[in-house]
Each structure stands twice: as structure tokens, then as C-alpha cells.
PDB file of N, CA and C in Angstrom:
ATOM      1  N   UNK A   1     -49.775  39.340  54.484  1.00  0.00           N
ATOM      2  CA  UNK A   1     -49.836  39.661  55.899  1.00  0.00           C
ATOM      3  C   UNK A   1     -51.297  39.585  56.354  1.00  0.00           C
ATOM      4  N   UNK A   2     -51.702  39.110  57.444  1.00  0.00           N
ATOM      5  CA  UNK A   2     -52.951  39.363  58.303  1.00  0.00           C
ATOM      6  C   UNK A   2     -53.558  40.452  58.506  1.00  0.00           C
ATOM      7  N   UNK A   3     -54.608  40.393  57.997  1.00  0.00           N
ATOM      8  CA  UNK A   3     -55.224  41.483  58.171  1.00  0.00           C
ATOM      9  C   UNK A   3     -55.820  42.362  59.105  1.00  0.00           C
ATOM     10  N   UNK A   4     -55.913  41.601  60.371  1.00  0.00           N
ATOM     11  CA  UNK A   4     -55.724  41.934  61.501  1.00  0.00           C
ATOM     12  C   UNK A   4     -55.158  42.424  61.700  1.00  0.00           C
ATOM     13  N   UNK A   5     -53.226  41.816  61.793  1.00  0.00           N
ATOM     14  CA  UNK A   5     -52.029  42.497  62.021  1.00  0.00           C
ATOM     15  C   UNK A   5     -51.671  43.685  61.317  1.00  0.00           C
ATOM     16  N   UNK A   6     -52.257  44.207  59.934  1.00  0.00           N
ATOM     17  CA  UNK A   6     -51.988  45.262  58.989  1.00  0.00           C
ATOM     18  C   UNK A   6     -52.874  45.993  60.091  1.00  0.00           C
ATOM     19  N   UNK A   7     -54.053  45.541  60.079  1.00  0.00           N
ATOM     20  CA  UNK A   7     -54.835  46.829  60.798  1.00  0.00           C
ATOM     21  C   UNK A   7     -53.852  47.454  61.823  1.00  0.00           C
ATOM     22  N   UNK A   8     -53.906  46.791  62.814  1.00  0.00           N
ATOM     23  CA  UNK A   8     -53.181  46.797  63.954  1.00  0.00           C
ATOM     24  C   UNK A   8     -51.883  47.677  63.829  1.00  0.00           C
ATOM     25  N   UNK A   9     -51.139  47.190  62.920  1.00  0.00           N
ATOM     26  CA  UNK A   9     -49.781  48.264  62.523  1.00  0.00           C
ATOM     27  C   UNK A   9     -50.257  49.162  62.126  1.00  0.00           C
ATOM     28  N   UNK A  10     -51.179  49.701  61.378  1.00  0.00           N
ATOM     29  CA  UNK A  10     -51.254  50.710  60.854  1.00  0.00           C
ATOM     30  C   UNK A  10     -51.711  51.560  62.277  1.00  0.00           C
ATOM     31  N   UNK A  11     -52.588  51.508  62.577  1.00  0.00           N
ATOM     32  CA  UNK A  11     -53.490  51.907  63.734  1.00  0.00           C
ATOM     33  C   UNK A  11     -52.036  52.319  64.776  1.00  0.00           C
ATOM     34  N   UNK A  12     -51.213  51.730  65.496  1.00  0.00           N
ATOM     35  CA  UNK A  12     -49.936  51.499  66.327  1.00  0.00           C
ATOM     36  C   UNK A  12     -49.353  52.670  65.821  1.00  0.00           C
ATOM     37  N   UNK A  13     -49.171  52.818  64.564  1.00  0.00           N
ATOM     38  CA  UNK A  13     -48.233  53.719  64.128  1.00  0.00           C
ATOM     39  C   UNK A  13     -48.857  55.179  63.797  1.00  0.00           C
ATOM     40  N   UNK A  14     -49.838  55.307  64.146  1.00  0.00           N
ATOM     41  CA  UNK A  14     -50.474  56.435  64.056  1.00  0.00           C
ATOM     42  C   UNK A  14     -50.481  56.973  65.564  1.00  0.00           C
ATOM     43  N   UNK A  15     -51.095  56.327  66.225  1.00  0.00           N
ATOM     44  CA  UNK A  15     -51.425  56.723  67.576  1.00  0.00           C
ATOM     45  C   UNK A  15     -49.694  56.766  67.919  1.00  0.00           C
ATOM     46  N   UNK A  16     -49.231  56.536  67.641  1.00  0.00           N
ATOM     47  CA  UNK A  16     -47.092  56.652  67.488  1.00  0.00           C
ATOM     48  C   UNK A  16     -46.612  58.610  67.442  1.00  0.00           C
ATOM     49  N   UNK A  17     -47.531  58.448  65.917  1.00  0.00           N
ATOM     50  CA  UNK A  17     -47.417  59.957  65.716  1.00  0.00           C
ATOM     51  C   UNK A  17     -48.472  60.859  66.222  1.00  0.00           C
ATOM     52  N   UNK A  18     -49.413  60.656  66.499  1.00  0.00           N
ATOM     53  CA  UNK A  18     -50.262  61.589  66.615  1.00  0.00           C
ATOM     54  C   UNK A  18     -51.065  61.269  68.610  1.00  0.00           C
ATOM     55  N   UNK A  19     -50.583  61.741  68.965  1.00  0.00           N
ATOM     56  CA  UNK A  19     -50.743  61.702  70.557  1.00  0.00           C
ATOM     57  C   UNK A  19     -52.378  61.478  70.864  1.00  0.00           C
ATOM     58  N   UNK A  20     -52.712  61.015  72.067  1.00  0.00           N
ATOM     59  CA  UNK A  20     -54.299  61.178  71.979  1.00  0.00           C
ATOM     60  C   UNK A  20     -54.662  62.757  72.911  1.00  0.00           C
ATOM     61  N   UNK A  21     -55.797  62.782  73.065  1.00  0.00           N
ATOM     62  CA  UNK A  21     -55.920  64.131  74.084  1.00  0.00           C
ATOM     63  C   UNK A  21     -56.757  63.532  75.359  1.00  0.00           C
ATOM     64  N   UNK A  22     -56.569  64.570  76.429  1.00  0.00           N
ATOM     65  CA  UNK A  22     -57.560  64.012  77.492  1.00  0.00           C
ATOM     66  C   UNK A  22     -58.795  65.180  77.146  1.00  0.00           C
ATOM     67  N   UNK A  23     -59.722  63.914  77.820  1.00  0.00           N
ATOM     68  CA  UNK A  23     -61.301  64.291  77.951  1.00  0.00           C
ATOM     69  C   UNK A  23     -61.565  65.667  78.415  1.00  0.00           C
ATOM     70  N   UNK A  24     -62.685  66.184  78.644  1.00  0.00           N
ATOM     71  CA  UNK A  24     -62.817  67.118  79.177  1.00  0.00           C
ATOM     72  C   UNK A  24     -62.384  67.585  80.548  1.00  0.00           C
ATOM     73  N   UNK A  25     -62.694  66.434  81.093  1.00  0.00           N
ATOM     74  CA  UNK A  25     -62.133  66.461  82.826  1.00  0.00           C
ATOM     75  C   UNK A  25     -60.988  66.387  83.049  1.00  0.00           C
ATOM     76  N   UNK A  26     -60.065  66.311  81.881  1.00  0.00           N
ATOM     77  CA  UNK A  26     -58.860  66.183  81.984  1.00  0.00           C
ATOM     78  C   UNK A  26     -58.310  64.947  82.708  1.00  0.00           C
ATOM     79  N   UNK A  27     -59.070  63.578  82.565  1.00  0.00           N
ATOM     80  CA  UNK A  27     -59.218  62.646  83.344  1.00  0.00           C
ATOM     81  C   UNK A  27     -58.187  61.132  82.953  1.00  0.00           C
ATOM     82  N   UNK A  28     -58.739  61.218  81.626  1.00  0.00           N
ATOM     83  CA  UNK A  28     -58.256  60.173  80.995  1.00  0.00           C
ATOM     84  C   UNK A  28     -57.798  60.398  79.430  1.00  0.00           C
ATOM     85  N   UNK A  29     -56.993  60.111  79.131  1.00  0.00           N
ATOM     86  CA  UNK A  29     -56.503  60.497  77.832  1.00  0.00           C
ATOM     87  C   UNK A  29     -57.441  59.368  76.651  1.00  0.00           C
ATOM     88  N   UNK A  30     -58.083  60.216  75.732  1.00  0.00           N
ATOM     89  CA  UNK A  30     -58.767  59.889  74.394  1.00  0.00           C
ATOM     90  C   UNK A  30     -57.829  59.373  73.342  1.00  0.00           C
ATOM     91  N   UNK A  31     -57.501  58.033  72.632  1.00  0.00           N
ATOM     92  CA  UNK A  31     -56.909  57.755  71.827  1.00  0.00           C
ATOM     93  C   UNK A  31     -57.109  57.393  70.536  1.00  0.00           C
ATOM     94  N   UNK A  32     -56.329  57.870  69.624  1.00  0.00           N
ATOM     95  CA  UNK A  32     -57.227  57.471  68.386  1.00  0.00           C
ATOM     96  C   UNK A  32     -57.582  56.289  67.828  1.00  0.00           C
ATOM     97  N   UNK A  33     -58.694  55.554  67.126  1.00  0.00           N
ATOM     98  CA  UNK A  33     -59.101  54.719  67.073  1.00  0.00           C
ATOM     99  C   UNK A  33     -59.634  54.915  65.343  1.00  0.00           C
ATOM    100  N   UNK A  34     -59.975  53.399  64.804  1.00  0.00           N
ATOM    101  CA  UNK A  34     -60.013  53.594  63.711  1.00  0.00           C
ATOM    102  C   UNK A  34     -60.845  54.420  62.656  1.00  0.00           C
ATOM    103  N   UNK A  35     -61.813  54.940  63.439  1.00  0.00           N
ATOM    104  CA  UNK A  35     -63.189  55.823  62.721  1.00  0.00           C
ATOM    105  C   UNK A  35     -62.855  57.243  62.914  1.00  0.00           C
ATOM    106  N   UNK A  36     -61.777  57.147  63.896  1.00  0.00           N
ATOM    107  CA  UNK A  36     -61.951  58.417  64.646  1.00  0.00           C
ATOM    108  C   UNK A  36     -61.721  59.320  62.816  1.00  0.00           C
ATOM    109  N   UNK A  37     -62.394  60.822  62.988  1.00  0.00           N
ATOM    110  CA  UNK A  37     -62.150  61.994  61.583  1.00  0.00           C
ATOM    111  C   UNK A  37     -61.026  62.473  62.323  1.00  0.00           C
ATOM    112  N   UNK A  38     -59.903  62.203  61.323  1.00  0.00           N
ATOM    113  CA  UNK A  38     -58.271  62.405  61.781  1.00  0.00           C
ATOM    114  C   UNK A  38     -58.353  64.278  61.322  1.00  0.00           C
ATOM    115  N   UNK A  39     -59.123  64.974  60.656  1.00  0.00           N
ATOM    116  CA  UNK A  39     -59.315  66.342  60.735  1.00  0.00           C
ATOM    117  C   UNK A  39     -59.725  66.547  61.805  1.00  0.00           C
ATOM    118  N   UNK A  40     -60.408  66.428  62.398  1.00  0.00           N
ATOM    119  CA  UNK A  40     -60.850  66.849  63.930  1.00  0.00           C
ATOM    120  C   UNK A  40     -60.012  66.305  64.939  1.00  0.00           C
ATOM    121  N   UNK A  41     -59.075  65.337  64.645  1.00  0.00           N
ATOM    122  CA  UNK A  41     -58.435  64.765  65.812  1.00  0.00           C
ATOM    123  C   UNK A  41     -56.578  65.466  65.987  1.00  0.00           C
ATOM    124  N   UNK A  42     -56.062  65.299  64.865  1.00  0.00           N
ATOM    125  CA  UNK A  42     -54.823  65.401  64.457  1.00  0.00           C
ATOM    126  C   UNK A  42     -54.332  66.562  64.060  1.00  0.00           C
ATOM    127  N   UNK A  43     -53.528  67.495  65.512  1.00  0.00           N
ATOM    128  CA  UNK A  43     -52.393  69.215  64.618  1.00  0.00           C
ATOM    129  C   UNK A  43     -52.169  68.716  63.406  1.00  0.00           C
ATOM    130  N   UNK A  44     -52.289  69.494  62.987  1.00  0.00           N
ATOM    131  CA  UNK A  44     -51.195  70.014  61.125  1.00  0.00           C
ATOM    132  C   UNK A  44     -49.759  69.354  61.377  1.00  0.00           C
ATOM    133  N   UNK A  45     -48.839  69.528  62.505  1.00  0.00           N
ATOM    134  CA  UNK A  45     -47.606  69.105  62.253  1.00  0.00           C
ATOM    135  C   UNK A  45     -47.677  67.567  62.500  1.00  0.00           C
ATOM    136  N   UNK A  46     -48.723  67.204  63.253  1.00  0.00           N
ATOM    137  CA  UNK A  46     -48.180  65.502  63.769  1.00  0.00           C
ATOM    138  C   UNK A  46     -48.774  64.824  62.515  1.00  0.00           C
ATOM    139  N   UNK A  47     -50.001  65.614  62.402  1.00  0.00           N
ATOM    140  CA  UNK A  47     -50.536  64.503  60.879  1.00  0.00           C
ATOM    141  C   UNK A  47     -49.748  64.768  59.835  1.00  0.00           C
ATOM    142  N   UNK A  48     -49.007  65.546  59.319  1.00  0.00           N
ATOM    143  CA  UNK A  48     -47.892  65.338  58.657  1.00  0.00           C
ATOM    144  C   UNK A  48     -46.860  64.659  59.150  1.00  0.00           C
ATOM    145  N   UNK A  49     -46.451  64.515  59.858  1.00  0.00           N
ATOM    146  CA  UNK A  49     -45.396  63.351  60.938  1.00  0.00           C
ATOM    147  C   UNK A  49     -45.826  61.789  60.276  1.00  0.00           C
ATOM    148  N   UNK A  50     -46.983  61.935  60.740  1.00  0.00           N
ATOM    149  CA  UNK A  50     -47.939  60.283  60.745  1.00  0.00           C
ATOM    150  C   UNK A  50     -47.851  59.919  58.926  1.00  0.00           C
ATOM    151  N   UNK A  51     -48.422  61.163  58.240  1.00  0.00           N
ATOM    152  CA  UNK A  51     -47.994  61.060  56.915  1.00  0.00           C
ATOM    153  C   UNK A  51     -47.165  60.566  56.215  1.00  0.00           C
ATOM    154  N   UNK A  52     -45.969  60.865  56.346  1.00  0.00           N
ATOM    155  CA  UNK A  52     -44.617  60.785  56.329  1.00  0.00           C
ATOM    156  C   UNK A  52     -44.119  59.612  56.534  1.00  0.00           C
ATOM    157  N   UNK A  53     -44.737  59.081  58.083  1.00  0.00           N
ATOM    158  CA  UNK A  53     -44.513  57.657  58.688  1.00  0.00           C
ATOM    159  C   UNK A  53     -44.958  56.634  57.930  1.00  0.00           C
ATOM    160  N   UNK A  54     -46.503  56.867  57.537  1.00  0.00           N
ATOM    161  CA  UNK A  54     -47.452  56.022  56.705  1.00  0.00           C
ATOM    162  C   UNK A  54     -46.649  55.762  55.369  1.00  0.00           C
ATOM    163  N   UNK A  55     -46.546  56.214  54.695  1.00  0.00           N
ATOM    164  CA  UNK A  55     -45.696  56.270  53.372  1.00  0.00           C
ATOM    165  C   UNK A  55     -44.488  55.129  53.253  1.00  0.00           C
ATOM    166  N   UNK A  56     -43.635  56.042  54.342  1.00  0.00           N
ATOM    167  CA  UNK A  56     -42.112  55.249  54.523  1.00  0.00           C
ATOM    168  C   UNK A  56     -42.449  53.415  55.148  1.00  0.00           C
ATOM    169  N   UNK A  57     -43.561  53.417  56.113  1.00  0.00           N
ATOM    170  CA  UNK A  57     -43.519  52.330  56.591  1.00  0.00           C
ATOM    171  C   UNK A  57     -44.710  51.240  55.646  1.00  0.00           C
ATOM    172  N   UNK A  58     -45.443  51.613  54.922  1.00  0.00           N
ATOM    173  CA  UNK A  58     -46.645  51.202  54.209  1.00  0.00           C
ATOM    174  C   UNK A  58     -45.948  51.241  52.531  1.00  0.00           C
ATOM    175  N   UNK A  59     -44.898  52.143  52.433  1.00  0.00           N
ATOM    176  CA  UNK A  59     -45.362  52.013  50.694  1.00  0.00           C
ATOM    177  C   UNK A  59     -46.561  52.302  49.804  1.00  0.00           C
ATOM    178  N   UNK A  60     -47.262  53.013  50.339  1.00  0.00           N
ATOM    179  CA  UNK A  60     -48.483  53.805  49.643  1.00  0.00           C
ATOM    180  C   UNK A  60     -47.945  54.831  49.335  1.00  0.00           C
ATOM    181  N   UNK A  61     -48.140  55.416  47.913  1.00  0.00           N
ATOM    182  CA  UNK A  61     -47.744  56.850  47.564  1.00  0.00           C
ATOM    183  C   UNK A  61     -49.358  57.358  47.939  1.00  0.00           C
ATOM    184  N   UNK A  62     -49.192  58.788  49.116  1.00  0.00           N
ATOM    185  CA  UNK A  62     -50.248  59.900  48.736  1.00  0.00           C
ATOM    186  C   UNK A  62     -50.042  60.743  48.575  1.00  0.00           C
ATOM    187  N   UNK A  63     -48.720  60.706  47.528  1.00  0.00           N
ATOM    188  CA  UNK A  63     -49.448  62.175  46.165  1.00  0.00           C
ATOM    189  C   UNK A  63     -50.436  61.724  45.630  1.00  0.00           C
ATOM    190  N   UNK A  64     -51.377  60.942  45.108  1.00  0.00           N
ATOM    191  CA  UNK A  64     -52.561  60.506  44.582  1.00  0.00           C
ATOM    192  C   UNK A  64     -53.500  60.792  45.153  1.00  0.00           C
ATOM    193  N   UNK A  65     -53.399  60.986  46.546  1.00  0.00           N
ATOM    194  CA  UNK A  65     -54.446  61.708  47.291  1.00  0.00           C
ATOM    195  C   UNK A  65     -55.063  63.246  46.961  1.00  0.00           C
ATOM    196  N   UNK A  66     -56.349  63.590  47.089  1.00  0.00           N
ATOM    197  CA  UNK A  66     -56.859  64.418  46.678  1.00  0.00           C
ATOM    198  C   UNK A  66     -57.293  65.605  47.923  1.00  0.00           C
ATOM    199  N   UNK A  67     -56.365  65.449  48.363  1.00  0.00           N
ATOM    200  CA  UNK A  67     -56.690  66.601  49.982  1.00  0.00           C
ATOM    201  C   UNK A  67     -57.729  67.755  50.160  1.00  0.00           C
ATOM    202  N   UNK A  68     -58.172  68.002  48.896  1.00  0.00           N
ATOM    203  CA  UNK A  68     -59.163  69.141  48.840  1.00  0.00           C
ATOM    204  C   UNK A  68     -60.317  68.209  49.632  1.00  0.00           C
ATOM    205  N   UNK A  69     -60.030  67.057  49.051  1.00  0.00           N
ATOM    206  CA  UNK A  69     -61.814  66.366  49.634  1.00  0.00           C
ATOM    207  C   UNK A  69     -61.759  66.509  50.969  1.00  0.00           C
ATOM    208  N   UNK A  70     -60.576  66.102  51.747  1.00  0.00           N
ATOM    209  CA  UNK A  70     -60.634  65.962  53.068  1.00  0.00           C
ATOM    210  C   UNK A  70     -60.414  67.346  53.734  1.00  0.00           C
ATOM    211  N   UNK A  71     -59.818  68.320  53.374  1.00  0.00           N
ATOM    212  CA  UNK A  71     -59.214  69.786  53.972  1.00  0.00           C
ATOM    213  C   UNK A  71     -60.115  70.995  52.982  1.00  0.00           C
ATOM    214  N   UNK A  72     -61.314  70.380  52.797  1.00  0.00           N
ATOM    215  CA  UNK A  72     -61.818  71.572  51.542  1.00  0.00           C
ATOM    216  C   UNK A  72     -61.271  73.350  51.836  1.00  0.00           C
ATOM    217  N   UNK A  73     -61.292  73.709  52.974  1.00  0.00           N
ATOM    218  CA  UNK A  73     -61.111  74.929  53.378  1.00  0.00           C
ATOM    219  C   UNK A  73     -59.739  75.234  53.326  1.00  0.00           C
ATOM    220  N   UNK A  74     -59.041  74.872  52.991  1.00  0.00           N
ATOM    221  CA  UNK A  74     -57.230  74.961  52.368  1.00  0.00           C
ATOM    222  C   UNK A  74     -57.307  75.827  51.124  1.00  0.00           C
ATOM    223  N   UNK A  75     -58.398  75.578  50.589  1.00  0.00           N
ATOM    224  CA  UNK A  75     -58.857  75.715  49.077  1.00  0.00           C
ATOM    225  C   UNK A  75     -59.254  77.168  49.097  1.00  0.00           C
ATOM    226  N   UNK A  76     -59.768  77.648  50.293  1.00  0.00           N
ATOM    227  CA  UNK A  76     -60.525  78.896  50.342  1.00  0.00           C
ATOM    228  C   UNK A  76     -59.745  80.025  50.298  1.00  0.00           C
ATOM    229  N   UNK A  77     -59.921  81.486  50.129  1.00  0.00           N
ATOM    230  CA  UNK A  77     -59.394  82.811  50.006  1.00  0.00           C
ATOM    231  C   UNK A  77     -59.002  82.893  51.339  1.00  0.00           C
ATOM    232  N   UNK A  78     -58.188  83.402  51.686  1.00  0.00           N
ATOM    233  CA  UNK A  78     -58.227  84.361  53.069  1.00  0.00           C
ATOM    234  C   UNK A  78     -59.338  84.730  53.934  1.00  0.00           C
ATOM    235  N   UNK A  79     -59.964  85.762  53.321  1.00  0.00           N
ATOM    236  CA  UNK A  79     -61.295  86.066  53.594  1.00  0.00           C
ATOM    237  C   UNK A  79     -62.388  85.121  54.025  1.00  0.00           C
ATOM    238  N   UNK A  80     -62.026  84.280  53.383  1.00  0.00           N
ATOM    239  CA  UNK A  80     -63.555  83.721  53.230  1.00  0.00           C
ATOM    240  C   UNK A  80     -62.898  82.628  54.754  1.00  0.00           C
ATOM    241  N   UNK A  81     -61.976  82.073  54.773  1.00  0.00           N
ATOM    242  CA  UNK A  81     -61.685  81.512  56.022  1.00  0.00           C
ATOM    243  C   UNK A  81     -61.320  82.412  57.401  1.00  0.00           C
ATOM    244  N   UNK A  82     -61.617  83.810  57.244  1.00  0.00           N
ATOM    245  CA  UNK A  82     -61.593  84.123  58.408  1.00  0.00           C
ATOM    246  C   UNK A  82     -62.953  84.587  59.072  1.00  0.00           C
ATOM    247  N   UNK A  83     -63.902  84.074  57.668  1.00  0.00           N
ATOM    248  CA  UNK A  83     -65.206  84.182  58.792  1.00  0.00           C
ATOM    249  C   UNK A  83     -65.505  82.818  58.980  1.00  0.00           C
ATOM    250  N   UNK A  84     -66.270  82.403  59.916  1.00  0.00           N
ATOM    251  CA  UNK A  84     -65.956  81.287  60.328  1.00  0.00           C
ATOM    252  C   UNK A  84     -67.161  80.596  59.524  1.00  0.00           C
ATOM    253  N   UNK A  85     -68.518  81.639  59.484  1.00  0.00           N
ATOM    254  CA  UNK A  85     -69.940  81.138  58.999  1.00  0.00           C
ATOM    255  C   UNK A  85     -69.673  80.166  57.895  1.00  0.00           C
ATOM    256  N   UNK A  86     -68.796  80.790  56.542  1.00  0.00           N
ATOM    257  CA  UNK A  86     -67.899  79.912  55.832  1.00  0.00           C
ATOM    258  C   UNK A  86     -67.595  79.125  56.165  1.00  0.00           C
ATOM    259  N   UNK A  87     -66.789  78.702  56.710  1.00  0.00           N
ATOM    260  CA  UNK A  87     -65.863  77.605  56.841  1.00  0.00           C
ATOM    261  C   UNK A  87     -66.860  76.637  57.386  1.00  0.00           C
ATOM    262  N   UNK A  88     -67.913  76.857  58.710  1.00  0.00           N
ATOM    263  CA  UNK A  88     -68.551  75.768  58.887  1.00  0.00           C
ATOM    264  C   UNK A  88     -69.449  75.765  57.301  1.00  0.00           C
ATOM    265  N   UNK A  89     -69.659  76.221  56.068  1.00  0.00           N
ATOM    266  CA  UNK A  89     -70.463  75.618  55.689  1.00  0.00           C
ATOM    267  C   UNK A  89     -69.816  74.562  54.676  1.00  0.00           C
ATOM    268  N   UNK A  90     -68.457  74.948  54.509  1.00  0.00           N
ATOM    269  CA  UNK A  90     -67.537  73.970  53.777  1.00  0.00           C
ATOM    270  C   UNK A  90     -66.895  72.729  54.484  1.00  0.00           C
ATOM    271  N   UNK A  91     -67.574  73.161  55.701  1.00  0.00           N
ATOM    272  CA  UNK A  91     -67.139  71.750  55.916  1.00  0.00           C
ATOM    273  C   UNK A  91     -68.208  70.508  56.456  1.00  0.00           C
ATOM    274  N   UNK A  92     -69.238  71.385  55.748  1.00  0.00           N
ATOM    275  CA  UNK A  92     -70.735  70.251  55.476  1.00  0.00           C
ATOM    276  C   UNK A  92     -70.458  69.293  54.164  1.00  0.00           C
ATOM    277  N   UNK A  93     -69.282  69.280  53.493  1.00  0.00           N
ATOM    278  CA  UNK A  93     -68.876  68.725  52.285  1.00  0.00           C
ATOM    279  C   UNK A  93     -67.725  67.879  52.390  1.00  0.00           C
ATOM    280  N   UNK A  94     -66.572  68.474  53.496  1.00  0.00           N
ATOM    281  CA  UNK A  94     -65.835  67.784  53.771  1.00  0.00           C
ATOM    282  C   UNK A  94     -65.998  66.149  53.973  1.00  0.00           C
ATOM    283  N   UNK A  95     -65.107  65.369  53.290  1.00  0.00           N
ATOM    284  CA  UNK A  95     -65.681  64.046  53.600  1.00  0.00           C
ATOM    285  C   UNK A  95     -64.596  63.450  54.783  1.00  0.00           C
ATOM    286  N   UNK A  96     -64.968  62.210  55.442  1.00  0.00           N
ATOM    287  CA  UNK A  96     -63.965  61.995  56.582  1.00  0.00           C
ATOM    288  C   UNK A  96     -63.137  61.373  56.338  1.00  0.00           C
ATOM    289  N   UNK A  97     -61.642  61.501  56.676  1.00  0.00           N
ATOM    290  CA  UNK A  97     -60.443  60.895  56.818  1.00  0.00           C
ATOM    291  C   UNK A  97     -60.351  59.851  57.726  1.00  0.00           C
ATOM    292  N   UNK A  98     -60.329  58.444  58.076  1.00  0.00           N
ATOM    293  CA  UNK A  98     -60.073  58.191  58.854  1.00  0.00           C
ATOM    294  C   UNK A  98     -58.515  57.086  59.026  1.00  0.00           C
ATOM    295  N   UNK A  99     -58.190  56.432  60.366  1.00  0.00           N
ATOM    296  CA  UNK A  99     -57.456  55.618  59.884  1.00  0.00           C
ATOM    297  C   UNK A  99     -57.460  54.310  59.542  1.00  0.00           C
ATOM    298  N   UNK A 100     -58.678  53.735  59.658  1.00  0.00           N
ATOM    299  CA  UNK A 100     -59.793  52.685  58.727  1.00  0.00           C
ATOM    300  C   UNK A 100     -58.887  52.504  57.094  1.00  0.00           C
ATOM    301  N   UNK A 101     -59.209  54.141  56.520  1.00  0.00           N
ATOM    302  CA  UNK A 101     -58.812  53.549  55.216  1.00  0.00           C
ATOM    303  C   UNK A 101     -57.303  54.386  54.693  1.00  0.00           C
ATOM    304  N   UNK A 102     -56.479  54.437  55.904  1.00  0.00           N
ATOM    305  CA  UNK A 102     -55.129  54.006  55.968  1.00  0.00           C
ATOM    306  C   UNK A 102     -54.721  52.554  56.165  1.00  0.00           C
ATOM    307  N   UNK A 103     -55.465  51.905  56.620  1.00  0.00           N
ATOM    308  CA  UNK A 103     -55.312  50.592  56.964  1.00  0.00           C
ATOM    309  C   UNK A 103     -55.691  49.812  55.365  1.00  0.00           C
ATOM    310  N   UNK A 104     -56.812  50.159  55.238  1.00  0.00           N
ATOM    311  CA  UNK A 104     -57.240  49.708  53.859  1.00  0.00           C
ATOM    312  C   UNK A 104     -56.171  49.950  53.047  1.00  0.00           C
ATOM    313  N   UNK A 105     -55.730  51.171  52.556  1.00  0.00           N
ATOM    314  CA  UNK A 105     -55.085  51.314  51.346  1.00  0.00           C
ATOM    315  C   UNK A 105     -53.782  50.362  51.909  1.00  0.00           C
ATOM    316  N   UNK A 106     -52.753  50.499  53.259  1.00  0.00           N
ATOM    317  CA  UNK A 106     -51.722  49.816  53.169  1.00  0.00           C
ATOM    318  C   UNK A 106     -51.775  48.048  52.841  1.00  0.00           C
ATOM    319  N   UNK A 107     -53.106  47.688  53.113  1.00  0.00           N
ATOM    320  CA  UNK A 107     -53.185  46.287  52.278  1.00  0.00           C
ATOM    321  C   UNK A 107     -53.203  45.954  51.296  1.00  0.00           C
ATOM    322  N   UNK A 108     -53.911  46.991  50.158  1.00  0.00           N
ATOM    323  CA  UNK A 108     -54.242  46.865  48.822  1.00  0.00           C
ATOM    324  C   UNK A 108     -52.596  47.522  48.268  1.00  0.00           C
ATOM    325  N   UNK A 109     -51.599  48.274  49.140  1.00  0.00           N
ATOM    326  CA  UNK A 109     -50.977  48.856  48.570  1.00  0.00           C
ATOM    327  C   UNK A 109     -50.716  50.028  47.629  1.00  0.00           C
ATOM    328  N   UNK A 110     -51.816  50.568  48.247  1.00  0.00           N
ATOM    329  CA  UNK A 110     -52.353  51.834  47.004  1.00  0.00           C
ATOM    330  C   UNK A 110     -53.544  52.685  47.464  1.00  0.00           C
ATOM    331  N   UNK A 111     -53.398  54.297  47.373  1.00  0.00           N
ATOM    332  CA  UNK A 111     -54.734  54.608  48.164  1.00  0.00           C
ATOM    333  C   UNK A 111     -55.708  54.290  47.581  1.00  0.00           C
ATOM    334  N   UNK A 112     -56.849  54.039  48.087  1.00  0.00           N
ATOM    335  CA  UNK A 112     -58.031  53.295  47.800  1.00  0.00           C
ATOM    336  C   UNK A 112     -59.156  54.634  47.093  1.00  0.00           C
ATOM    337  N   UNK A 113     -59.007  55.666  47.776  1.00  0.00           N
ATOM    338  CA  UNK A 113     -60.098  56.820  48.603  1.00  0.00           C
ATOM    339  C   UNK A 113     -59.942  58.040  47.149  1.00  0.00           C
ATOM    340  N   UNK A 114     -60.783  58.272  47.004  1.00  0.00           N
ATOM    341  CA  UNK A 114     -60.935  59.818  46.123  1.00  0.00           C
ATOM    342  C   UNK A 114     -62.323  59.554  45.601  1.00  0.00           C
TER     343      UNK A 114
END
């Protein structure tokens, strides 16, 4: 398949599941794009939606995925995520998710990323 067109599907089917938001002015709606950090962009339920989607429509298994890298603060106590000073400093480590290398892995057929 074209690699263009993989991009393209992949990208289609995300912005499918995961809605964009409007700007501040409430003006124009923000859509996701391929760099965009899908942690900062994407609820918990739709990026599991998109997840789900990615899989069934791509054939990439991510159980192989290593989610601590991308969600380090999942990892944390209670405590320690309800102060926040924490959490921003764990997520000076966090590395970015994007849908770039959803696109990547559905070409190679395999996640690429860890």
C-alpha cells in the first residue's frame, strides 16, 4: 500500500475516534494532526476507542506496547498523583505518543516504538 495512503488512513481513523477541540475562542475546532502528543490531546475513553480501532483496522498488536513510557504517572501511588508538583515532574520523562508512529508501525506491521 502507499504510503501516503497508509498515512492518510491511519490519521482518518483517528481523528474518526478521537474528536478535535475548539480553540480558545471557541472559534474553530483544532484537529488532530500527525505530531500532535495524543496524551495531551485524547480523553481516556476515546483513545481507547481509537486503540481498539487501530488494532482491528491495522493488525498491529499493542500489547507490546510499553505504556509506562507514554502514561508514566499510571505507574504512580495515589499520593504521589494527587500532588500535582509530582506529576509535572514525571512528566518531564514522559516520551510523546503521536499518530506519526501509528502510521509508522501500521506499515511495518508491528509497533515500531519502546
Amino acid at each position: 500500500m502507499d504510503v501516503l495512503l497508509m498515512d492518510e488512513k491511519v490519521l482518518l481513523m483517528f481523528r474518526e475516534e478521537i474528536p478535535g477541540y475548539y480553540d480558545f475562542d471557541l472559534k474553530r475546532e483544532v484537529p488532530l494532526e500527525f505530531d500532535t502528543e495524543l496524551q495531551d490531546f485524547a480523553p481516556g475513553d476515546d483513545f481507547i476507542c481509537a486503540l481498539e480501532a487501530y488494532e482491528k483496522t491495522f493488525k498491529v498488536d499493542l500489547s507490546v506496547v510499553n505504556w509506562s513510557h507514554y502514561f508514566p504517572w499510571e505507574n504512580l501511588s495515589f499520593l504521589t498523583r494527587w500532588f500535582k508538583a509530582k506529576r509535572k515532574d514525571v512528566e518531564k520523562i514522559r516520551k510523546p505518543l503521536t499518530v506519526r508512529m501509528f502510521a509508522e508501525s501500521a506499515r511495518a506491521g508491528k509497533w515500531l516504538y519502546d
